[in-house]
Protein backbone atom coordinates (compact mmCIF):
# COMPACT_ATOMS: atom_id res chain seq x y z
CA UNK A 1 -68.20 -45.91 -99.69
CA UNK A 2 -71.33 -47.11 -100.43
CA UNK A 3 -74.88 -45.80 -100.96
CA UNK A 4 -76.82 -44.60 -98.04
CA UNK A 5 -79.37 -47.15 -96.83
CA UNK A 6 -82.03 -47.04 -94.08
CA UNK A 7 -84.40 -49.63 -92.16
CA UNK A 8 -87.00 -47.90 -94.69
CA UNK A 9 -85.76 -48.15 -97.84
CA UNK A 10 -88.67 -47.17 -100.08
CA UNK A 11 -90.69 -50.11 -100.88
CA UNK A 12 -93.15 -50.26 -103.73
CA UNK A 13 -96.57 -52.20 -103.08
CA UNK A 14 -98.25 -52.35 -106.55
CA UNK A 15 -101.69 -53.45 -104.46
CA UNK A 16 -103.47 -51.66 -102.38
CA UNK A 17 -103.34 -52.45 -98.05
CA UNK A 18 -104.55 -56.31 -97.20
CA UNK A 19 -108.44 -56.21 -97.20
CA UNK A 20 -109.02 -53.41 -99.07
CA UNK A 21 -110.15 -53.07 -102.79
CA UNK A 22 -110.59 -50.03 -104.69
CA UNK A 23 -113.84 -49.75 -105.06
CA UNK A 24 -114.06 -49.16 -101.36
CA UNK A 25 -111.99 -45.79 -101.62
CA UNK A 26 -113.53 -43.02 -99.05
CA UNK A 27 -111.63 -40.13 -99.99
CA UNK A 28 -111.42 -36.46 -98.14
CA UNK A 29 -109.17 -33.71 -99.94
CA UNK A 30 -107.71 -31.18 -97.25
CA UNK A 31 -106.85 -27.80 -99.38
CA UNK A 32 -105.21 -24.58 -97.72
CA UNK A 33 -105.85 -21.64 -99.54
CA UNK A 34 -102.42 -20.12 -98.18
CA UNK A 35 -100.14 -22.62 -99.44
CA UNK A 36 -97.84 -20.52 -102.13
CA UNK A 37 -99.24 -22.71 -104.26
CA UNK A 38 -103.02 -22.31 -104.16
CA UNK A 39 -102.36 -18.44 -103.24
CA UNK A 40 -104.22 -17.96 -106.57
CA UNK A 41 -107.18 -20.00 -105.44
CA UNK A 42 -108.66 -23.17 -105.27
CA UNK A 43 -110.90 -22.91 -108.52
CA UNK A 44 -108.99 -25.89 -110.22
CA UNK A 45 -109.54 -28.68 -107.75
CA UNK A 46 -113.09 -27.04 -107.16
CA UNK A 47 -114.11 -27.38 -110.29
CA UNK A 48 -112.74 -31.25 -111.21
CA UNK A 49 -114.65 -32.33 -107.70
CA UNK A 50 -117.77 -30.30 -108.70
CA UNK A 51 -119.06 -33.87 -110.16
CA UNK A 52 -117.79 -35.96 -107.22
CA UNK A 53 -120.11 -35.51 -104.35
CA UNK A 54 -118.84 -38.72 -102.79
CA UNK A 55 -115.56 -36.77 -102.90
CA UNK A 56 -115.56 -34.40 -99.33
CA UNK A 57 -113.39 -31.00 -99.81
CA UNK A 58 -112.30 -28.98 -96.56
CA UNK A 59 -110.74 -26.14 -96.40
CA UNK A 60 -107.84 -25.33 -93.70
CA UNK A 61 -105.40 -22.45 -93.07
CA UNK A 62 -103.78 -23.27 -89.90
CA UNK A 63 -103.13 -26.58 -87.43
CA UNK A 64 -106.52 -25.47 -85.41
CA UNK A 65 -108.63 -25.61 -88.67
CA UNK A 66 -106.36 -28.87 -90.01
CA UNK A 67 -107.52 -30.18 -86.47
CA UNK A 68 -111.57 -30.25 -86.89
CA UNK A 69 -110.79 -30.88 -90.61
CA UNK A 70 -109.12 -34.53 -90.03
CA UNK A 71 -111.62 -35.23 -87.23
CA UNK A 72 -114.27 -34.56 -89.71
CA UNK A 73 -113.04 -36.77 -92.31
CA UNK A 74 -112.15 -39.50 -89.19
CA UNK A 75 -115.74 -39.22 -88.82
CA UNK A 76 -116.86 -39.32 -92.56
CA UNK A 77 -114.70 -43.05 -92.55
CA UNK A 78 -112.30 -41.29 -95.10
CA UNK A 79 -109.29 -43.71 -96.20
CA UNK A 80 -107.38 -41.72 -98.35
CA UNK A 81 -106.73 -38.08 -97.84
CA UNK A 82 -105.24 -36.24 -100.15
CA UNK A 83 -102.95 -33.31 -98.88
CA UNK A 84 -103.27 -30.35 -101.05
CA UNK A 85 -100.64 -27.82 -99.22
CA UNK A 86 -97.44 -27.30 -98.57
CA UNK A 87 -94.78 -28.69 -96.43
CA UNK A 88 -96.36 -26.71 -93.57
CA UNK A 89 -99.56 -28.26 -93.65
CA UNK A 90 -98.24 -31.71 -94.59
CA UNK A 91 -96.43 -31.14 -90.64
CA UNK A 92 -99.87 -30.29 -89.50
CA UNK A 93 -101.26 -32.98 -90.78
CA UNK A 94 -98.99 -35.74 -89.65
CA UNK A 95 -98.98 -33.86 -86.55
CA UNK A 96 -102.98 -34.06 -85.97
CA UNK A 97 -102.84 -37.31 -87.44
CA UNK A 98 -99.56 -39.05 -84.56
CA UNK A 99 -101.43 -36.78 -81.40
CA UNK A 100 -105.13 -36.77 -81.88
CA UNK A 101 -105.24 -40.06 -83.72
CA UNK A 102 -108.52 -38.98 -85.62
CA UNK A 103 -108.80 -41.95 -87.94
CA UNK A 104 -109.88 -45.53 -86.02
CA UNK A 105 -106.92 -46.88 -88.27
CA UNK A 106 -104.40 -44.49 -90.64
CA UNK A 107 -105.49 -43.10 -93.58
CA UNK A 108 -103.16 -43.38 -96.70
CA UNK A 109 -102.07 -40.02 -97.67
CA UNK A 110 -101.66 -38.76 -101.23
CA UNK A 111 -99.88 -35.34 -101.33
CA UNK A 112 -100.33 -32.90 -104.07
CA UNK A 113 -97.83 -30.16 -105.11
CA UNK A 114 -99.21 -27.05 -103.77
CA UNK A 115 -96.79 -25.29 -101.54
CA UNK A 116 -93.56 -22.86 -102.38
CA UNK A 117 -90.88 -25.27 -102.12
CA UNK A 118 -92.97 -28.59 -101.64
CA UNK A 119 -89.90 -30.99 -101.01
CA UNK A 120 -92.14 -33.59 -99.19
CA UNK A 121 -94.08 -33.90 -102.26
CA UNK A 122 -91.38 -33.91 -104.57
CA UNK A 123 -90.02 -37.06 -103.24
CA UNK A 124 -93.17 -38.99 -102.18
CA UNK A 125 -96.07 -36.77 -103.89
CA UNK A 126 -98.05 -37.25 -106.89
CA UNK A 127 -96.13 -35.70 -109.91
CA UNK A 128 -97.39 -32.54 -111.53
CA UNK A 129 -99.80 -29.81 -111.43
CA UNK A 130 -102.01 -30.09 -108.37
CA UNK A 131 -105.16 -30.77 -110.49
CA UNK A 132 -103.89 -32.99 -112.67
CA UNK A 133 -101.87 -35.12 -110.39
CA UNK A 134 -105.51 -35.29 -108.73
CA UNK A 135 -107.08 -36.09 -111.42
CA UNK A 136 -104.66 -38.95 -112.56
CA UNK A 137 -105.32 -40.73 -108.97
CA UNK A 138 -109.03 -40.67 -109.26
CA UNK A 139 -109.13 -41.71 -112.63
CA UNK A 140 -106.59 -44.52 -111.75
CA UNK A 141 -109.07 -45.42 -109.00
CA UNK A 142 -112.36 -45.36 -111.16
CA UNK A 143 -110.41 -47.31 -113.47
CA UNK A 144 -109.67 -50.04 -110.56
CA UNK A 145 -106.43 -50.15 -111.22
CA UNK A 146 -103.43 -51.07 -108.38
CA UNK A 147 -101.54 -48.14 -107.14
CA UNK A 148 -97.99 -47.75 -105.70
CA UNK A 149 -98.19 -47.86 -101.74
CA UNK A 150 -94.56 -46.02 -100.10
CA UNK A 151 -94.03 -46.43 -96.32
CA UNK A 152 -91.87 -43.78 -94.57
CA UNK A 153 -90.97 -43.05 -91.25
CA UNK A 154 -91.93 -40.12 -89.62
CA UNK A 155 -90.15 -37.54 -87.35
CA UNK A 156 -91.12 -36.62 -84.20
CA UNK A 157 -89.77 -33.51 -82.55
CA UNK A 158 -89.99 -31.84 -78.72
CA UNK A 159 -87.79 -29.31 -77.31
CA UNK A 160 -89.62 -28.92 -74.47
CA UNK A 161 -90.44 -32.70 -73.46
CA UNK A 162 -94.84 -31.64 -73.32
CA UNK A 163 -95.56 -30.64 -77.33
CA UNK A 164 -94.54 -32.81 -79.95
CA UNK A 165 -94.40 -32.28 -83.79
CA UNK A 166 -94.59 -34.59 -86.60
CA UNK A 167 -92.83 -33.92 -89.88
CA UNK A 168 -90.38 -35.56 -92.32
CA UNK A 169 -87.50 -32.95 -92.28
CA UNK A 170 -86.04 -31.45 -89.46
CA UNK A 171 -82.63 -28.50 -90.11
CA UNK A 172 -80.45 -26.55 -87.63
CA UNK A 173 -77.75 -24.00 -87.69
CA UNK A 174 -77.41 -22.46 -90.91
CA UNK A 175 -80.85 -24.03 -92.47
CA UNK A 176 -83.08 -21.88 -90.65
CA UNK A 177 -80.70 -18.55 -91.81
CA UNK A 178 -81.57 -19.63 -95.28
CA UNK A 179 -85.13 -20.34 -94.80
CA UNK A 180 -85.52 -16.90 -93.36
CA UNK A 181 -83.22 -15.53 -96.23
CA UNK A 182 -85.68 -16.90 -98.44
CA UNK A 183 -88.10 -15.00 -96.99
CA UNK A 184 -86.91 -11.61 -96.96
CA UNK A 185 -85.24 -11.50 -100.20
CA UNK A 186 -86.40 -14.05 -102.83
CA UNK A 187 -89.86 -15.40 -101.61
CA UNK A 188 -91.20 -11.71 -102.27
CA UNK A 189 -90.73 -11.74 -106.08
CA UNK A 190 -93.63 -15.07 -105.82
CA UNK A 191 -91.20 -17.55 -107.04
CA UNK A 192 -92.51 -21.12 -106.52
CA UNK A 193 -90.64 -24.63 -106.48
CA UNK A 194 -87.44 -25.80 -106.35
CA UNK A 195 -85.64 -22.34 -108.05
CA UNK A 196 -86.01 -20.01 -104.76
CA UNK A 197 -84.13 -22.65 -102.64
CA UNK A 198 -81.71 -23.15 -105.30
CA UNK A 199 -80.58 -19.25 -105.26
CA UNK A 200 -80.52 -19.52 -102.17
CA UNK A 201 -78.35 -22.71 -101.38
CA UNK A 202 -76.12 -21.13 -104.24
CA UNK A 203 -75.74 -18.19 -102.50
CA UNK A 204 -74.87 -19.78 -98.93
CA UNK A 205 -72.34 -21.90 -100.28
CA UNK A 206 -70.65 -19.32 -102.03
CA UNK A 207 -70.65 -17.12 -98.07
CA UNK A 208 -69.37 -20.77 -96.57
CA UNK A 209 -66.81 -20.23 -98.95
CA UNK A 210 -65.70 -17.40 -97.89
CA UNK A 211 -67.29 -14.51 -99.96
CA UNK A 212 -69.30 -11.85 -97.42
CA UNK A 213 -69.29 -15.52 -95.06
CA UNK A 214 -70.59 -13.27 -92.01
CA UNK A 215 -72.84 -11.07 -93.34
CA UNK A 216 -74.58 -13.97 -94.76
CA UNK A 217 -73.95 -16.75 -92.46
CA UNK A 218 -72.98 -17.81 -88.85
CA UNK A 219 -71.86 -21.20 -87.66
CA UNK A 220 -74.19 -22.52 -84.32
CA UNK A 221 -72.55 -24.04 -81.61
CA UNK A 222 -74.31 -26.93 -80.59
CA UNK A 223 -73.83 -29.96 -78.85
CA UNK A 224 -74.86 -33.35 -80.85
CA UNK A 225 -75.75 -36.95 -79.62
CA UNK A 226 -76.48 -39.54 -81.46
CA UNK A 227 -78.33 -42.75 -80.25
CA UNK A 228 -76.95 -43.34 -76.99
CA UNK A 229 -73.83 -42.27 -77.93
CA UNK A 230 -71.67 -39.18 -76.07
CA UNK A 231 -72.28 -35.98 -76.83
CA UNK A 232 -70.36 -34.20 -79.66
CA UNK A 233 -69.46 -30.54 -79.35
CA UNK A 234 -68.49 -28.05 -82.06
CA UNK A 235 -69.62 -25.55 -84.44
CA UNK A 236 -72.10 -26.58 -86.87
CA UNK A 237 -72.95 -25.34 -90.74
CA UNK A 238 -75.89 -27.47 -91.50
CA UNK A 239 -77.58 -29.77 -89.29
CA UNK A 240 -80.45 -32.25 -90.83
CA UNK A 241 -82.25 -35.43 -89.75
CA UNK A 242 -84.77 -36.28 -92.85
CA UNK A 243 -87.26 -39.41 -93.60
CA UNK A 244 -86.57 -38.08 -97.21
CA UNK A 245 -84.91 -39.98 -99.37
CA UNK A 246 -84.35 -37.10 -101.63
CA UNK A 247 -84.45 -33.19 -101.00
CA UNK A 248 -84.87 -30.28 -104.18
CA UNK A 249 -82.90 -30.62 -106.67
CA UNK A 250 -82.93 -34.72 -105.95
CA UNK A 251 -80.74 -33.77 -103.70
CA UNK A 252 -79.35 -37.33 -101.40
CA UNK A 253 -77.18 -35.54 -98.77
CA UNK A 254 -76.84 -39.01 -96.89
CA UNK A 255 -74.07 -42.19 -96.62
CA UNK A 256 -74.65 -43.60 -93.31
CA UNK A 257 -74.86 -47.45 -93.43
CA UNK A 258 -76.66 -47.95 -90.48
CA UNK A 259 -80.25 -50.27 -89.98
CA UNK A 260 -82.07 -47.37 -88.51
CA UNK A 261 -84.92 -45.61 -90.10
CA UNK A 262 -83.58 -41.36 -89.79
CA UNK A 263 -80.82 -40.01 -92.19
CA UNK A 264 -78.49 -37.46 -90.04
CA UNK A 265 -75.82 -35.41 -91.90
CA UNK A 266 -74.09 -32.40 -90.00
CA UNK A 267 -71.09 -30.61 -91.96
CA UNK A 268 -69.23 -28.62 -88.78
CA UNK A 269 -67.62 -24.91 -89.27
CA UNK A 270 -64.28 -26.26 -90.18
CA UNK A 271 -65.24 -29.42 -92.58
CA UNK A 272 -62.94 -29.46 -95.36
CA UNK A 273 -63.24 -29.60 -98.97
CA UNK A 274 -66.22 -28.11 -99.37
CA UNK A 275 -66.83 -27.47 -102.80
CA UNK A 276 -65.98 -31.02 -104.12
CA UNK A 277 -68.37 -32.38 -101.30
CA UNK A 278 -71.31 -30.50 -102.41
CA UNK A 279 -70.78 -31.28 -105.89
CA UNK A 280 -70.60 -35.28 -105.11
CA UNK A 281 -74.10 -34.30 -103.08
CA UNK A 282 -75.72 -32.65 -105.91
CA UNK A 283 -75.40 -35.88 -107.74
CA UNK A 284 -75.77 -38.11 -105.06
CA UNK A 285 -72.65 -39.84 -104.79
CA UNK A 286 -71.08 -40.34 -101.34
CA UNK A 287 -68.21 -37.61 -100.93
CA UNK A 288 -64.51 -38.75 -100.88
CA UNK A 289 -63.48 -36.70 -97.78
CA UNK A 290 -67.33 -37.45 -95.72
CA UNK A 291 -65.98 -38.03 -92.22
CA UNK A 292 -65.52 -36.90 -88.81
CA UNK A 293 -61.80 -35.79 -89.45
CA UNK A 294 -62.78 -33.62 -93.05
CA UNK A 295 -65.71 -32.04 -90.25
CA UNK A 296 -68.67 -34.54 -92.09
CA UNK A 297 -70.61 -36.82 -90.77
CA UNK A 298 -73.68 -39.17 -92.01
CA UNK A 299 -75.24 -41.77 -89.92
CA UNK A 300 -78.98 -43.16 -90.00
CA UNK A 301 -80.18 -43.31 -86.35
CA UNK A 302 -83.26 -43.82 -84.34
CA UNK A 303 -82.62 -40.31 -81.85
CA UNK A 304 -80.92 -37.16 -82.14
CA UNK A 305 -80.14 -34.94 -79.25
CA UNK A 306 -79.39 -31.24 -79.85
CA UNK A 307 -78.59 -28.51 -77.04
CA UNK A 308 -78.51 -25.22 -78.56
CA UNK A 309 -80.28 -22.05 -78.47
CA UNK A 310 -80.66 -21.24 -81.87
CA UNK A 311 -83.65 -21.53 -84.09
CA UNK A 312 -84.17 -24.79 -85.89
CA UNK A 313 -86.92 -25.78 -88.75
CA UNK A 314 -89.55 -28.58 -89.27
CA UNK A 315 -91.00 -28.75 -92.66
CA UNK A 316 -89.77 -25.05 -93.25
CA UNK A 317 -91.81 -24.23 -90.11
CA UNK A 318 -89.13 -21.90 -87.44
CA UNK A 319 -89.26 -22.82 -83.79
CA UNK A 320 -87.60 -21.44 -81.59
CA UNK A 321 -86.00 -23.70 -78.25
CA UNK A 322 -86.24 -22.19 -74.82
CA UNK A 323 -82.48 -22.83 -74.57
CA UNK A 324 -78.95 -24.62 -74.58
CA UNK A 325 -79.58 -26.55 -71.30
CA UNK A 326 -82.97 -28.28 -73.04
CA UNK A 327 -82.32 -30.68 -75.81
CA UNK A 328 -84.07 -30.89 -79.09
CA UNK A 329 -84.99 -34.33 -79.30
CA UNK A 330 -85.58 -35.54 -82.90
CA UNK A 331 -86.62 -39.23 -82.96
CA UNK A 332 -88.54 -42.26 -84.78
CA UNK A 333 -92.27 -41.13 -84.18
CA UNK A 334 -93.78 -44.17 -86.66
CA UNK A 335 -94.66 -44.77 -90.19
CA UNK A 336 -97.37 -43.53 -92.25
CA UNK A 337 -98.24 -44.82 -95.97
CA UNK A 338 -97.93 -42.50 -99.07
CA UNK A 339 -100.07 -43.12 -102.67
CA UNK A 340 -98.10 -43.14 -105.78
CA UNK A 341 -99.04 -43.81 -109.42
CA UNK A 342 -96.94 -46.27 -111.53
CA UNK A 343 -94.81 -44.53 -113.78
């Protein structure tokens, strides 16, 4: 079985877009002071753009504020925003960005580590500490030197066919249970990056196991279709549909073959073998028993339909469908560019 592949493989520009130089840089920073990861303040990044006037600095704390923020930097003629938040404003951003279209053409987007988790910007952020990941990319741009340019698709996501929702990782059934796990009895003790989750996928697979399984967990029945494809009913353990190549932990929980630009993965209540499989995952190998019949499945699509009633997450955000007779449509909503620095 071969490694996963998508129409988006990661591509690496060392230049930046067609016309542009870097001298011509307009640059806004968007910083949320909630994000787990500025909770102790903003002073750092305040204090390296106290000598960059050219440099704009909004605060925002929720979509509304995110809103006026980007339409104020659309405005300004900002091309490259940097994203200081977490995976929850990152989704607000996108969101403002695919809906209100504030920007006469995209910005790029350069995300900083700021959040709790902050998987988005583990796989396609600047690496580091906020302020000096921030301080790398300027000086790289004062410097005028090239910068990596990664395009990804995005994911858009309705359940009610009227609001949609841009993001870059969308989870069902038992997902949401651990995000809200998380909440109640690990996020509380302040713990930041990737070692929360990691409790806290440790601790679900040992209940999918079998040890204090429904105390802990509960399998979702949902119904599943993919592309055009029928409808596939059962009940489901994890459900995901990702523009992420990798997850925390460099985690690659994909080995569809398809041309199509999503990664799906769903591992049903009965899938088989489930220790082995996660270990292959953790290391991103392709699992021996990863199909239908062993209750796996990885394909990369364009659409997936989901009727269920149960909550589901985007970008760690919970929403919660009307019902099982609506689907959850998650589906190719376009591409947006990320900034990298050459290693």
């Amino acid at each position: 079985m071969s490694e996963s592949r998508s129409l988006f493989d990661p591509e690496n520009q060392t230049a930046p877009p067609a016309g542009r130089k870097n001298h011509d840089w307009s640059i806004g920073v968007l910083s949320n002071p909630l994000s787990g990861g500025n909770k102790n303040g903003l002073r750092p990044i305040e204090k390296l753009l106290a000598g960059r006037p050219e440099i704009q600095h909004r605060e925002a704390k929720n979509p509304i504020e995110i809103d006026a923020a980007l339409a104020a930097f659309g405005r300004a003629g900002v091309n490259l925003l940097v994203l200081n938040g977490g995976d929850g404003t990152i989704q607000a951003a996108l969101t403002s960005l695919f809906t209100l279209k504030p920007f006469p053409e995209p910005p790029l987007l350069a995300v900083l580590k700021a959040g709790t988790t902050s998987m988005t910007a583990g796989d396609i952020g600047l690496k580091g500490r906020k302020e000096k990941a921030l301080s790398r990319l300027l000086q790289h741009l004062d410097d005028g030197k090239k910068i990596n340019i990664v395009q990804r698709p995005v994911l858009e996501v309705q359940h009610d066919e009227k609001i949609s929702r841009f993001g870059m990782f969308f989870g069902a059934a038992v997902i949401p249970q651990g995000i809200e796990f998380f909440h109640r009895r690990i996020n509380r003790h302040g713990l930041r990056g990737e070692f929360g989750p990691g409790l806290v996928m440790i601790r679900f697979l040992l209940a999918i196991l079998g040890f204090q399984r429904r105390k802990i967990i509960q399998a979702v029945p949902m119904t599943i279709q993919l592309n055009r494809d029928k409808g596939t009913e059962d009940r489901y353990l994890i459900v995901l549909v990702s523009a992420l190549e990798r997850l925390f932990f460099g985690l690659h929980p994909y080995w569809g073959e398809e041309n199509d630009p999503l990664h799906f993965t769903s591992v049903s209540d009965q899938a088989q073998h489930i220790l082995t499989t996660m270990f292959k995952l953790v290391f991103g190998r392709p699992p021996a028993h990863g199909g239908p019949g062993s209750g796996y499945q990885s394909r990369n699509v364009k659409q997936v339909k989901i009727f269920c009633a149960s909550p589901y997450t985007l970008d760690g955000q919970l929403y919660h469908p009307p019902g099982a007779d609506d689907p959850i449509t998650v589906r190719h909503g376009g591409t947006i560019s990320f900034v990298g620095l050459p290693s």
